[in-house]
C-alpha atoms as a PDB file:
ATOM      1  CA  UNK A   1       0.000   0.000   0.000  1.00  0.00           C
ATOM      2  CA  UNK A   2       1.019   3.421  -0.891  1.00  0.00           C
ATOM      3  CA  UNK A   3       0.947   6.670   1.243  1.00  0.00           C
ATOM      4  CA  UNK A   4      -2.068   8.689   0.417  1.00  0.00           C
ATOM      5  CA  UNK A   5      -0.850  12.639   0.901  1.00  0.00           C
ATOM      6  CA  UNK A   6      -4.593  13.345   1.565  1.00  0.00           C
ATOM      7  CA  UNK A   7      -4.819  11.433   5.027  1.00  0.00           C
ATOM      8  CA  UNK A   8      -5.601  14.303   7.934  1.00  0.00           C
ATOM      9  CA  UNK A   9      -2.548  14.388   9.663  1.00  0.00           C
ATOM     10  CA  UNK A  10      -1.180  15.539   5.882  1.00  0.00           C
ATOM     11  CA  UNK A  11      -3.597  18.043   6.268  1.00  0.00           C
ATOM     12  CA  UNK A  12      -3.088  19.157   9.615  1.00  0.00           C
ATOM     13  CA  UNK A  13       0.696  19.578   8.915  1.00  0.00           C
ATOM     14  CA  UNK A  14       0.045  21.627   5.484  1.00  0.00           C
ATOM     15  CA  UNK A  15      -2.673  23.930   7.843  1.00  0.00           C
ATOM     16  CA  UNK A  16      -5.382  22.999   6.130  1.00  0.00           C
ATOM     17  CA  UNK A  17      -7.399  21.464   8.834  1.00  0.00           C
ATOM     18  CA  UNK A  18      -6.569  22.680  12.711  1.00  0.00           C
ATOM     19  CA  UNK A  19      -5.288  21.452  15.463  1.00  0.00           C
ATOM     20  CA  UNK A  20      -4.758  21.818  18.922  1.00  0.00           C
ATOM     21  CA  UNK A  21      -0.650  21.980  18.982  1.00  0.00           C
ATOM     22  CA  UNK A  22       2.072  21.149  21.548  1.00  0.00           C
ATOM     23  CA  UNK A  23       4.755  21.301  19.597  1.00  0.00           C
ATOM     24  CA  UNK A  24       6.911  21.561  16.034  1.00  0.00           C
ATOM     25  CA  UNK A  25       9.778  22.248  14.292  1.00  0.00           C
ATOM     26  CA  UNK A  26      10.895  21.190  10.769  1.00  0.00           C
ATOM     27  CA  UNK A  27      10.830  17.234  12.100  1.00  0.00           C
ATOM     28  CA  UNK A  28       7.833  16.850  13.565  1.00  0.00           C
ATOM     29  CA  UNK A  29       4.135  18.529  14.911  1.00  0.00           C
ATOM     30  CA  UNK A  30       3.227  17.151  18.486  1.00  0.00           C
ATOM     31  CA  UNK A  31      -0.593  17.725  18.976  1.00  0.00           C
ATOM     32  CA  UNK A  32      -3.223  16.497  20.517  1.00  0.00           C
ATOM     33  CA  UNK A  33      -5.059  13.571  20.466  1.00  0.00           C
ATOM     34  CA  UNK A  34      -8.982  14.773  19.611  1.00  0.00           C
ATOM     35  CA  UNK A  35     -10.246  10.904  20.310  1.00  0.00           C
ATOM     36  CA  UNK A  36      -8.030  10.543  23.881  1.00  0.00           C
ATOM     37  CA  UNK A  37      -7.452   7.151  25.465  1.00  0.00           C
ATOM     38  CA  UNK A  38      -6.690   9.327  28.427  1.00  0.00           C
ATOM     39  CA  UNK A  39      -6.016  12.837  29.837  1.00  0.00           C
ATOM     40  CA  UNK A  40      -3.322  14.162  28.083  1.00  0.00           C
ATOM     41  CA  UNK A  41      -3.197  11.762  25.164  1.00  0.00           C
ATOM     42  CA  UNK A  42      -0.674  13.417  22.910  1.00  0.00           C
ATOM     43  CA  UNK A  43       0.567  12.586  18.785  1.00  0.00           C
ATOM     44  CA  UNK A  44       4.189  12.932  17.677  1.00  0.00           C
ATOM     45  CA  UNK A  45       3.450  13.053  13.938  1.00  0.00           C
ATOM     46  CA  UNK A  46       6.624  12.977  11.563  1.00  0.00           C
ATOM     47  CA  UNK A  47       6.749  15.950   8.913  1.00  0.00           C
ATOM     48  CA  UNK A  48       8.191  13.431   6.351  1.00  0.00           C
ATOM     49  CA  UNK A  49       5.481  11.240   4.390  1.00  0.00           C
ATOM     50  CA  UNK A  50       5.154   8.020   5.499  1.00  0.00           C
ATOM     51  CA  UNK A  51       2.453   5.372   5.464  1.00  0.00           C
ATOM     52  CA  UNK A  52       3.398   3.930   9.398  1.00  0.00           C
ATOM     53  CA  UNK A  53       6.561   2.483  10.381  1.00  0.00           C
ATOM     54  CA  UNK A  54       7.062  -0.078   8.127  1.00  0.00           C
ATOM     55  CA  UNK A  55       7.986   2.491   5.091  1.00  0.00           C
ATOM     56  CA  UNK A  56       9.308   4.905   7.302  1.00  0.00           C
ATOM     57  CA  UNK A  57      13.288   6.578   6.238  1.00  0.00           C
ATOM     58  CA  UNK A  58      15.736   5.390   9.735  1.00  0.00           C
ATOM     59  CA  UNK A  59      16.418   8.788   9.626  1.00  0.00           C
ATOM     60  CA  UNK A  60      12.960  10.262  10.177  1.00  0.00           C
ATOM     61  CA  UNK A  61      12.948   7.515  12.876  1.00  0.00           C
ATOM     62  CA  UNK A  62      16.061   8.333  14.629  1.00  0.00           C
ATOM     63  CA  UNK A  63      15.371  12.053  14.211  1.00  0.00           C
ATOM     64  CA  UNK A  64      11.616  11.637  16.140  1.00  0.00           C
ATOM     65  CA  UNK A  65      12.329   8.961  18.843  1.00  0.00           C
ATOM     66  CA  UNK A  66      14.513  11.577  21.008  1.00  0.00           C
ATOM     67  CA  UNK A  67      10.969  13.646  20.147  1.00  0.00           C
ATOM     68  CA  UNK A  68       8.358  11.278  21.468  1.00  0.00           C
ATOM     69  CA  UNK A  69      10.728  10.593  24.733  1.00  0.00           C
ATOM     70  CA  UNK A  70      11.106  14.831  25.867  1.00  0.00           C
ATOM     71  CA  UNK A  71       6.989  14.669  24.912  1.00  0.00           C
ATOM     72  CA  UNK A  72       6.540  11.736  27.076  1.00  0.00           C
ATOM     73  CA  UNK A  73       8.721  13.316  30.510  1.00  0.00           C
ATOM     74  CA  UNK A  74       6.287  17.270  29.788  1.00  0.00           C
ATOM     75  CA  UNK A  75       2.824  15.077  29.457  1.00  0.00           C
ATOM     76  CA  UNK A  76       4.073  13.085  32.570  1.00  0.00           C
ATOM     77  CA  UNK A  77       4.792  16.962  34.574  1.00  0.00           C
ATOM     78  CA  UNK A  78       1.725  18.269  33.244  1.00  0.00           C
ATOM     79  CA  UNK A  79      -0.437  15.793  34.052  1.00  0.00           C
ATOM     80  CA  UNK A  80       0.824  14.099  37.138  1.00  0.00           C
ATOM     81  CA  UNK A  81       0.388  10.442  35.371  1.00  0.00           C
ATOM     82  CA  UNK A  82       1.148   7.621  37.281  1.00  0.00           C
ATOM     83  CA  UNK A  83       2.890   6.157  33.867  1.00  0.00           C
ATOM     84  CA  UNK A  84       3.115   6.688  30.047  1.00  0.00           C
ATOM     85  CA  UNK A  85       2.417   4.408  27.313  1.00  0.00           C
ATOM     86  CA  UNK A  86       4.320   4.937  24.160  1.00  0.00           C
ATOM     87  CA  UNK A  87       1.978   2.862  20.894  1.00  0.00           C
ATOM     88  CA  UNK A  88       2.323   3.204  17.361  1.00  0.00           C
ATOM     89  CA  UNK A  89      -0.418   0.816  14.765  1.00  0.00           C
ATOM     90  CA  UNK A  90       1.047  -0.037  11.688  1.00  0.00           C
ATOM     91  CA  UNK A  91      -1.656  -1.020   8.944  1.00  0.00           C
ATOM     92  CA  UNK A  92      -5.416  -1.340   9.508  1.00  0.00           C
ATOM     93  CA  UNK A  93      -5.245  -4.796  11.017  1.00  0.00           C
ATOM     94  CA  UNK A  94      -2.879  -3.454  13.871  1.00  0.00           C
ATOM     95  CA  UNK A  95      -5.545  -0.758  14.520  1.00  0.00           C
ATOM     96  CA  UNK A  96      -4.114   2.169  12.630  1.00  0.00           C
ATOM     97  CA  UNK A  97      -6.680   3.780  11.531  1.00  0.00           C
ATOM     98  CA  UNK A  98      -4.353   7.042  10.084  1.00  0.00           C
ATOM     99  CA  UNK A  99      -2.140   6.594   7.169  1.00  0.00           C
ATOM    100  CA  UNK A 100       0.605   8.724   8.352  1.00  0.00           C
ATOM    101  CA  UNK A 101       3.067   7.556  10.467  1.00  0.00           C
ATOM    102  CA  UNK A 102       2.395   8.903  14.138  1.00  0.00           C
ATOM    103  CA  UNK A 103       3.397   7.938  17.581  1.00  0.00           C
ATOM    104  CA  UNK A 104       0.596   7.840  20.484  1.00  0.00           C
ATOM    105  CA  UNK A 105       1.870   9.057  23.844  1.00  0.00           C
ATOM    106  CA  UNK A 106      -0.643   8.376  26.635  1.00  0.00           C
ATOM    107  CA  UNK A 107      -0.772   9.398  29.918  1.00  0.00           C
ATOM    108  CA  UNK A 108      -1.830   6.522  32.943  1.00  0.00           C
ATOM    109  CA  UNK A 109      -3.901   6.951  35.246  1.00  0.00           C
ATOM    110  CA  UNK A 110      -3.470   4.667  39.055  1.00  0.00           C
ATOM    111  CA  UNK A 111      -6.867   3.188  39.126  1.00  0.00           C
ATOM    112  CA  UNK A 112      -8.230   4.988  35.928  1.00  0.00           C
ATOM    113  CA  UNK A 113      -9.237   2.861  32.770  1.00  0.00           C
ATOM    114  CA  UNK A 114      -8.179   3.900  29.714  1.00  0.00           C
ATOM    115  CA  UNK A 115     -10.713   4.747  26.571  1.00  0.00           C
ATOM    116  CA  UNK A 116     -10.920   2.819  23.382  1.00  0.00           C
ATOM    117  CA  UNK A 117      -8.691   4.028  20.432  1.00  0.00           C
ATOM    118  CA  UNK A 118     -10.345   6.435  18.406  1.00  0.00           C
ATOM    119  CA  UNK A 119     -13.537   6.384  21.174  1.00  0.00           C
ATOM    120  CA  UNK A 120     -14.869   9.643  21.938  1.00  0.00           C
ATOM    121  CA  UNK A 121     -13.912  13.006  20.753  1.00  0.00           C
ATOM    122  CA  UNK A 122     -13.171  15.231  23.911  1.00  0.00           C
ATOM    123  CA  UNK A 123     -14.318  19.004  24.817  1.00  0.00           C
ATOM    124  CA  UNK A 124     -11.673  21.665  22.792  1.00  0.00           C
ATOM    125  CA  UNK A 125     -11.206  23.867  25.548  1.00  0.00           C
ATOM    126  CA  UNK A 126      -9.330  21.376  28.058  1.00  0.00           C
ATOM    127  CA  UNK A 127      -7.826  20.123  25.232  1.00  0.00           C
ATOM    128  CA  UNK A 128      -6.410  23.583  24.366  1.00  0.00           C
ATOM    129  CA  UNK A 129      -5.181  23.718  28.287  1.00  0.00           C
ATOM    130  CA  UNK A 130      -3.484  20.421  28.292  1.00  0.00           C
ATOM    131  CA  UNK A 131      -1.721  21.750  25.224  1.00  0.00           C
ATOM    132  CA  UNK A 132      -0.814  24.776  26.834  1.00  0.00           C
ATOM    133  CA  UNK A 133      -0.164  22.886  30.278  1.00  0.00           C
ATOM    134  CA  UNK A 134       2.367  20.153  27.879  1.00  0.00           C
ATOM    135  CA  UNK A 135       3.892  22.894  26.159  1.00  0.00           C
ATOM    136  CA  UNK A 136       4.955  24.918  28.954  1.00  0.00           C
ATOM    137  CA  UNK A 137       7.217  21.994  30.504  1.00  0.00           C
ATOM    138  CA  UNK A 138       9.135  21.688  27.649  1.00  0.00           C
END
């Protein structure tokens, strides 16, 4: 399968669709998650075009892993999680359900069960503070 350039996170990262951002530079746009599996549920989405991790360039790889881990530590500050799960689907069978190449960082909760992937789609203004809140600890 090939990499479709008119997938939403493509969007998002030419500004043609809006989102409520952590982060970016010229690697990568950290945002969040609209569907949360928790509080604080945050994307590291790769600038470069690629379908998941299976066709992604080692360097893009190499270049967003240091990324996803300085992400991980501010969600972890901002939200006082008890823990952080790092997941990334690869193909529809996996449960990816966006063609672009993206890397879920979600906060955990003691005692809290997480949501389904892709469940519901969460109120804009706390996810607009969380953003805030993430962005300020890095």
């Amino acid at each position: 399968m090939s990499y479709d350039p008119s997938n939403i996170f493509a969007k998002i990262l030419r500004g043609e669709i809006p989102a409520h951002k952590v982060f970016e530079d010229d690697t990568a746009l950290v945002m969040m998650d609209i569907f949360p599996q928790s509080r604080g549920h945050t994307l590291v989405i790769p600038k470069v075009a690629s379908r998941n991790l299976l066709d992604a360039d080692p360097a893009t790889l190499s270049a967003v892993i240091p990324l996803v881990q300085k992400i991980a530590k501010a969600v972890m500050a901002a939200t006082k999680a008890d823990g952080i799960r790092i997941v990334q689907f690869n193909e529809a069978p996996a449960g990816q359900t966006v063609f672009h190449l993206h890397i879920h960082v979600i906060p955990v909760y003691e005692g809290v069960s997480m949501g389904a992937h892709g469940g519901g789609q969460a109120d804009n203004a706390e996810l607009a503070t969380l953003a805030k809140a993430i962005a300020a600890q890095l």
